[in-house]
Protein backbone atom coordinates (compact mmCIF):
# COMPACT_ATOMS: atom_id res chain seq x y z
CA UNK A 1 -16.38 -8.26 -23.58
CA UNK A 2 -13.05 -8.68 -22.45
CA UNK A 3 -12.01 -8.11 -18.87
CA UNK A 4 -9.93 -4.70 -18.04
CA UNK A 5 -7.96 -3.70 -15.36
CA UNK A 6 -8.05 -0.32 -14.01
CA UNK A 7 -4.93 2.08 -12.97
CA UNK A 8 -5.59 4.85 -10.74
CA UNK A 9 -2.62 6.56 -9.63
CA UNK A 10 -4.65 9.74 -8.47
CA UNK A 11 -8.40 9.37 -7.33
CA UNK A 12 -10.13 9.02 -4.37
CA UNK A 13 -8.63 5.96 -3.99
CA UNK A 14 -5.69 4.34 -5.42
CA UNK A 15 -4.75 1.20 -6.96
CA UNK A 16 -6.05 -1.45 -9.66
CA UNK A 17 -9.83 -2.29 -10.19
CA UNK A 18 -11.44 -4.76 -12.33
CA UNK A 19 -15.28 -2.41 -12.31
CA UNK A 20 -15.36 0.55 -14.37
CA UNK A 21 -18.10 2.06 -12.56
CA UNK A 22 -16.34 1.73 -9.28
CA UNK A 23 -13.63 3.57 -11.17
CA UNK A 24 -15.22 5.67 -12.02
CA UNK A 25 -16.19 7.17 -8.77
CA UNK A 26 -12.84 7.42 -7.81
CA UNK A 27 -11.73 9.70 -10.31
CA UNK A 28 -15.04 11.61 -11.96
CA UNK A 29 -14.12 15.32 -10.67
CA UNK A 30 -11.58 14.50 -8.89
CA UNK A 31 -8.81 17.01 -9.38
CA UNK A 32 -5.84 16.26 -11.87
CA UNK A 33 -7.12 12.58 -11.45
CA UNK A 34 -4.60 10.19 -12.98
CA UNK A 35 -5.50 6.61 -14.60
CA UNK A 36 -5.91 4.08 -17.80
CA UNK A 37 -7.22 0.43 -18.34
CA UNK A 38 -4.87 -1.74 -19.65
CA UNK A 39 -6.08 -5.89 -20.49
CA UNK A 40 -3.98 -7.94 -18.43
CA UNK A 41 -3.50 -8.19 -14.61
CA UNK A 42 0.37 -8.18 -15.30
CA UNK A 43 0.45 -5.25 -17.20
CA UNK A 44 -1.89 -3.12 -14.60
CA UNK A 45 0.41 -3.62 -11.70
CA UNK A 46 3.15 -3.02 -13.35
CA UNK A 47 2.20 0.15 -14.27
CA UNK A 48 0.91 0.78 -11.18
CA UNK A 49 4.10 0.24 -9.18
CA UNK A 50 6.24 2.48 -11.85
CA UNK A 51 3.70 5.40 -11.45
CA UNK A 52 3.85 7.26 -14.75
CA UNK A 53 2.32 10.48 -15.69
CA UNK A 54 -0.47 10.74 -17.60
CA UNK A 55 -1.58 13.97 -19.34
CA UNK A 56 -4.39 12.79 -20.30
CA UNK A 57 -6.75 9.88 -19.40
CA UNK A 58 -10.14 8.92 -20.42
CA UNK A 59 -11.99 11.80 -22.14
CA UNK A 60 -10.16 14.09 -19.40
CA UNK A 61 -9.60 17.72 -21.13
CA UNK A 62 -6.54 17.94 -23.02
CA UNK A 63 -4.40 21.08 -22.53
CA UNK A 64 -2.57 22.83 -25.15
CA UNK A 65 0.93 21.32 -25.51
CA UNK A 66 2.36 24.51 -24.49
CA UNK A 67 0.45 24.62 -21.15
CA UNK A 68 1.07 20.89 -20.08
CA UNK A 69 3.63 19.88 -17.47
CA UNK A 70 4.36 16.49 -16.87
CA UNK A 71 5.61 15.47 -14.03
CA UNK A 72 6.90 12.43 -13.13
CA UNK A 73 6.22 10.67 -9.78
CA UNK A 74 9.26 9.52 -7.54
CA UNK A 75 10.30 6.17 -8.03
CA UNK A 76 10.48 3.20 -5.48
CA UNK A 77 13.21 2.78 -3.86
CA UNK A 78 15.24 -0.19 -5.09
CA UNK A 79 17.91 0.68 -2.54
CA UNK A 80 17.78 -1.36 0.53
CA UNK A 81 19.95 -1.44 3.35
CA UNK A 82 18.58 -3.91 5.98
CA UNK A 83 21.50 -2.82 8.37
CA UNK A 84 20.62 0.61 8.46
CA UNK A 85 18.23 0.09 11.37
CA UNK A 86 18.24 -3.20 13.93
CA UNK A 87 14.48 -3.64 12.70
CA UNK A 88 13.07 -3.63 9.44
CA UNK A 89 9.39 -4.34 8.80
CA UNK A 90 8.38 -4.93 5.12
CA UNK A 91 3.98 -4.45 4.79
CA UNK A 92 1.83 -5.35 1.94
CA UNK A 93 -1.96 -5.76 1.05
CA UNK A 94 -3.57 -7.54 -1.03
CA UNK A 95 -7.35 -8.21 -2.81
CA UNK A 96 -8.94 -10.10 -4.86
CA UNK A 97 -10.76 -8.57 -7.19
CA UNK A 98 -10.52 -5.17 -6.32
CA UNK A 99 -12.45 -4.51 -4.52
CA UNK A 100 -12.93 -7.64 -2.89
CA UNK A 101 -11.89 -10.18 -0.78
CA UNK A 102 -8.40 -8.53 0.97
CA UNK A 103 -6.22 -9.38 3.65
CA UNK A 104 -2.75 -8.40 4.91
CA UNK A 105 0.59 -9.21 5.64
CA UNK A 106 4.13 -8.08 7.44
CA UNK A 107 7.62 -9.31 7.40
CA UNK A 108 9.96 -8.37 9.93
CA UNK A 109 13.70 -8.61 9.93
CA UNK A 110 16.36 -8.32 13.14
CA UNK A 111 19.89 -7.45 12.77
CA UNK A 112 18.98 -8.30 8.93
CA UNK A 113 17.50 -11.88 9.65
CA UNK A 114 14.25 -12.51 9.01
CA UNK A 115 12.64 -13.42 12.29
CA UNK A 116 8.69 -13.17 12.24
CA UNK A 117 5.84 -13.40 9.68
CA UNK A 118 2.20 -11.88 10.13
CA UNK A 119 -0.92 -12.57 8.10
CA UNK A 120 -4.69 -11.64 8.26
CA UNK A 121 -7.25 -9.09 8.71
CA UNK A 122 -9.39 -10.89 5.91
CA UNK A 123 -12.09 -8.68 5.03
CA UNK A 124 -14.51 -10.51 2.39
CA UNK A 125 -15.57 -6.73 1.14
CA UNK A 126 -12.01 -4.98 1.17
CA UNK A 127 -10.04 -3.03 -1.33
CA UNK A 128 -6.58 -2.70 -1.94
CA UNK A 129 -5.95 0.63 -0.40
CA UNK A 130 -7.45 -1.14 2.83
CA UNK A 131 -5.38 -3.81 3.22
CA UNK A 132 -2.18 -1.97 2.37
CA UNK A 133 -3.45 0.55 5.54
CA UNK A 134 -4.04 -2.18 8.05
CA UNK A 135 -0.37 -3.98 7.00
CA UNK A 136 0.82 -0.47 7.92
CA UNK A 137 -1.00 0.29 10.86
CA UNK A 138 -0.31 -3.17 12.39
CA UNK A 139 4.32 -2.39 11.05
CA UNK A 140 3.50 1.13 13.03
CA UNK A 141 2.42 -1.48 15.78
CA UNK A 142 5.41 -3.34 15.95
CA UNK A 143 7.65 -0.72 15.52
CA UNK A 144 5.77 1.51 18.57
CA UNK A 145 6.97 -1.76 20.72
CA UNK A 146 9.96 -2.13 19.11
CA UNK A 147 11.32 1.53 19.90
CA UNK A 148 10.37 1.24 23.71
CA UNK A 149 12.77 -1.61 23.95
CA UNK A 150 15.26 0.81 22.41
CA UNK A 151 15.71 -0.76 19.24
CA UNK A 152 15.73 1.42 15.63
CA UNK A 153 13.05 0.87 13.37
CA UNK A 154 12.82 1.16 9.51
CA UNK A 155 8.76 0.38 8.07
CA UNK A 156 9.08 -0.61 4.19
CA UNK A 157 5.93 0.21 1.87
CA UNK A 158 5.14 -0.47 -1.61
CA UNK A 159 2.27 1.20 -0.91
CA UNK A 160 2.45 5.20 -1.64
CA UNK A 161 -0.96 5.88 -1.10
CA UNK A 162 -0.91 4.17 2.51
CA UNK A 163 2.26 6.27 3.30
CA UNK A 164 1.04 9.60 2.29
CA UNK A 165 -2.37 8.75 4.12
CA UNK A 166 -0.08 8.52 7.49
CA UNK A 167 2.53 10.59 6.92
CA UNK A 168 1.38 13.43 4.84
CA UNK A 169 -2.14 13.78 3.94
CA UNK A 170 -3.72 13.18 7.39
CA UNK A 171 -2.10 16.43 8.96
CA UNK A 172 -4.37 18.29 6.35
CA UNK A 173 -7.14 16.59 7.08
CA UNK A 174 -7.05 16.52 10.45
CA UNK A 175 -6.68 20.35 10.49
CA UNK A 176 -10.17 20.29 8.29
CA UNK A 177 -11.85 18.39 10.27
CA UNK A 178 -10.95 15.14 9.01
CA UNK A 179 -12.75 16.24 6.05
CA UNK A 180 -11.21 16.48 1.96
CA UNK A 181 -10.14 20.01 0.45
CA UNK A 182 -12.95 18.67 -2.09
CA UNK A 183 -16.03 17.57 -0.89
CA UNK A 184 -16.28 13.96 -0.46
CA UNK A 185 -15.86 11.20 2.56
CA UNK A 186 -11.97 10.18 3.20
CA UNK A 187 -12.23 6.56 2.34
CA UNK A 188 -10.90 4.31 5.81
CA UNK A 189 -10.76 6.72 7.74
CA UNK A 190 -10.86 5.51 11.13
CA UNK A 191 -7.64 3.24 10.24
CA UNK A 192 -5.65 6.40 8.79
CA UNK A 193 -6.62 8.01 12.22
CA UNK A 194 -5.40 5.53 14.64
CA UNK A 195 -2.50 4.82 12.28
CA UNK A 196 -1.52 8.70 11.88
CA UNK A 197 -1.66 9.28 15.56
CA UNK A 198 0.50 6.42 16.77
CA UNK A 199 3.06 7.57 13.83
CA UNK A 200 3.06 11.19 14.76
CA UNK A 201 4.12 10.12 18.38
CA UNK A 202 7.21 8.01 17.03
CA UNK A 203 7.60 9.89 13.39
CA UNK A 204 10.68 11.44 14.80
CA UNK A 205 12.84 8.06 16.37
CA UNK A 206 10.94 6.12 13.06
CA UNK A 207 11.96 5.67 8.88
CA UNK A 208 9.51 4.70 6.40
CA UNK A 209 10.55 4.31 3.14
CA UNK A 210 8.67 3.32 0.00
CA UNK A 211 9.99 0.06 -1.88
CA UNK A 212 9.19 -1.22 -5.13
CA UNK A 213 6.85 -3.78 -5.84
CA UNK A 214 7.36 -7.31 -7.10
CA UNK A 215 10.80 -6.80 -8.17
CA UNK A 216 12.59 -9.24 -6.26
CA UNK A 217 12.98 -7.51 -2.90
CA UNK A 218 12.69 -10.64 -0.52
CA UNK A 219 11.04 -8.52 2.28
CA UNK A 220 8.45 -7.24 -0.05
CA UNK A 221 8.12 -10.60 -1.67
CA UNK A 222 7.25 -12.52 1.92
CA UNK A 223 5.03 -9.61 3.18
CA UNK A 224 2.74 -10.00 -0.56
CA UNK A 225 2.79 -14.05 -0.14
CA UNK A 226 1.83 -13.21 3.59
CA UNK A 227 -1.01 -10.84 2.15
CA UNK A 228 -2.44 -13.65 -0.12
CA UNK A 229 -2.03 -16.25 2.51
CA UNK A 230 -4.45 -14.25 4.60
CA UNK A 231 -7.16 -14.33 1.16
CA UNK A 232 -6.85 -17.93 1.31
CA UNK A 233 -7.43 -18.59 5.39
CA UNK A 234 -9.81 -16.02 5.80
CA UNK A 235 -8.69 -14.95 9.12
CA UNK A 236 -9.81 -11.67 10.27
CA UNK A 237 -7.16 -11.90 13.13
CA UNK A 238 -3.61 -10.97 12.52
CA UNK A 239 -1.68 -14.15 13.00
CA UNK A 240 1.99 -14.52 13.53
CA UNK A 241 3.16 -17.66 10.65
CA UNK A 242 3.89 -20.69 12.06
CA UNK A 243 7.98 -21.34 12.70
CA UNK A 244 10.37 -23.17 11.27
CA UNK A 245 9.99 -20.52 8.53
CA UNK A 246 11.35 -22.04 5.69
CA UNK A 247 12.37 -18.95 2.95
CA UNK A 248 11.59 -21.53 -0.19
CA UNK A 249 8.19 -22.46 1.11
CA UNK A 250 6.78 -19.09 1.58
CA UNK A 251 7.94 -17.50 -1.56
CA UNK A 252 6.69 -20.68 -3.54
CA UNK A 253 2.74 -19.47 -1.67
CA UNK A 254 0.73 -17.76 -4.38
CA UNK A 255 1.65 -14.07 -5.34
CA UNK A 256 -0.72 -11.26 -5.49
């Protein structure tokens, strides 16, 4: 049988998955749950960074024409403007399959250079959504230290899941308990906590914005090679990349 690749844009988790019946726990009852197979790796993530609509998915009930309303999910941001704040810290995640083995990585940018690179967090048993959290928890990091020294801070995501986890999401939850409207465990949790409560203490001197994936965006571009490095050294630590950094070398690493 041929190998598929999963798209779930609205589940329990997000992201692309290569095992049907981990899938398929993300998105059996799950409310207005949004996602389709397609056969190639290529075609999966792009599909997954444009975020469609789909009215109807797998067997999921159909409703009458005259009842459905499609709506369309806000684009990345192509739009970057690296000197609208003095720091600028691009995140990605990575794994391989997914789930599987995952790491992170960070690029950060002063005054519109790019200064520092950060790999790591391997996790031999991680998913995508994971890895995309800990890249953002360990930007919220750098941008926490960043803003003490009076500096202003833009994070840059191509992950929307890992920003509505901080930013949105996690107020209701935390309300409930730190529990789901529907029953069911909030999948990496304890990262979404620490991350949520060091943004809500800088949310208002901080910009996060979500970018567009694999599209050229040289931030976005060093952070993914950063997030594949960190598959290949298995590092659980979060190492800063060696200097000189050399722009040509890094984006010639393998892509995720």
């Amino acid at each position: 049988m041929a190998k598929k690749y999963y798209v779930v844009w609205a589940g329990r988790e997000t992201g692309i998955f290569t095992s049907w019946d981990y899938t398929k726990k993300q998105v059996d009852k799950f409310p207005q749950a949004k996602y389709k197979s397609f056969p190639t790796e290529a075609e999966a993530k792009a599909a997954f960074a444009n975020a469609p609509s789909y009215s109807s998915n797998y067997g999921a009930a159909k409703k009458p024409a005259s009842a459905t309303k499609t709506k369309t999910a806000p684009k990345a941001s192509l739009d970057i403007d690296l000197t609208r704040c003095e720091v600028s810290i691009f995140t990605d995640g990575g794994c391989e399959p997914n789930p599987g083995k995952a790491g992170s990585g960070v690029a950060v940018y002063l005054n519109a250079k790019l200064t520092e690179l950060y790999y790591g967090l391997y996790n031999a048993n991680g998913t995508n959504n994971s890895a995309e959290l800990n890249a953002l928890h360990q930007a919220l990091l750098i941008a926490d230290k960043s803003l003490k020294q009076g500096l202003s801070v833009q994070i840059l995501s191509d992950s929307q899941y890992s920003i509505n986890c901080i930013t949105n999401w996690a107020y209701g939850w935390k309300t409930k308990g730190w529990k789901r409207k529907v029953a069911g465990d909030i999948k990496n949790l304890d990262i979404i906590q620490q991350s949520h409560e060091l943004y809500d203490s800088i949310k208002n001197k901080l910009n996060i914005q979500h970018v567009a994936a694999h599209v050229g965006i040289e931030g976005n571009e060093l952070a993914d090679r950063m997030s594949i490095y960190a598959i290949d050294q298995k590092d659980p630590a979060f190492c800063r990349y060696p200097e000189p950094i050399v722009l040509s070398e890094i984006l010639s690493l393998r892509a995720g």
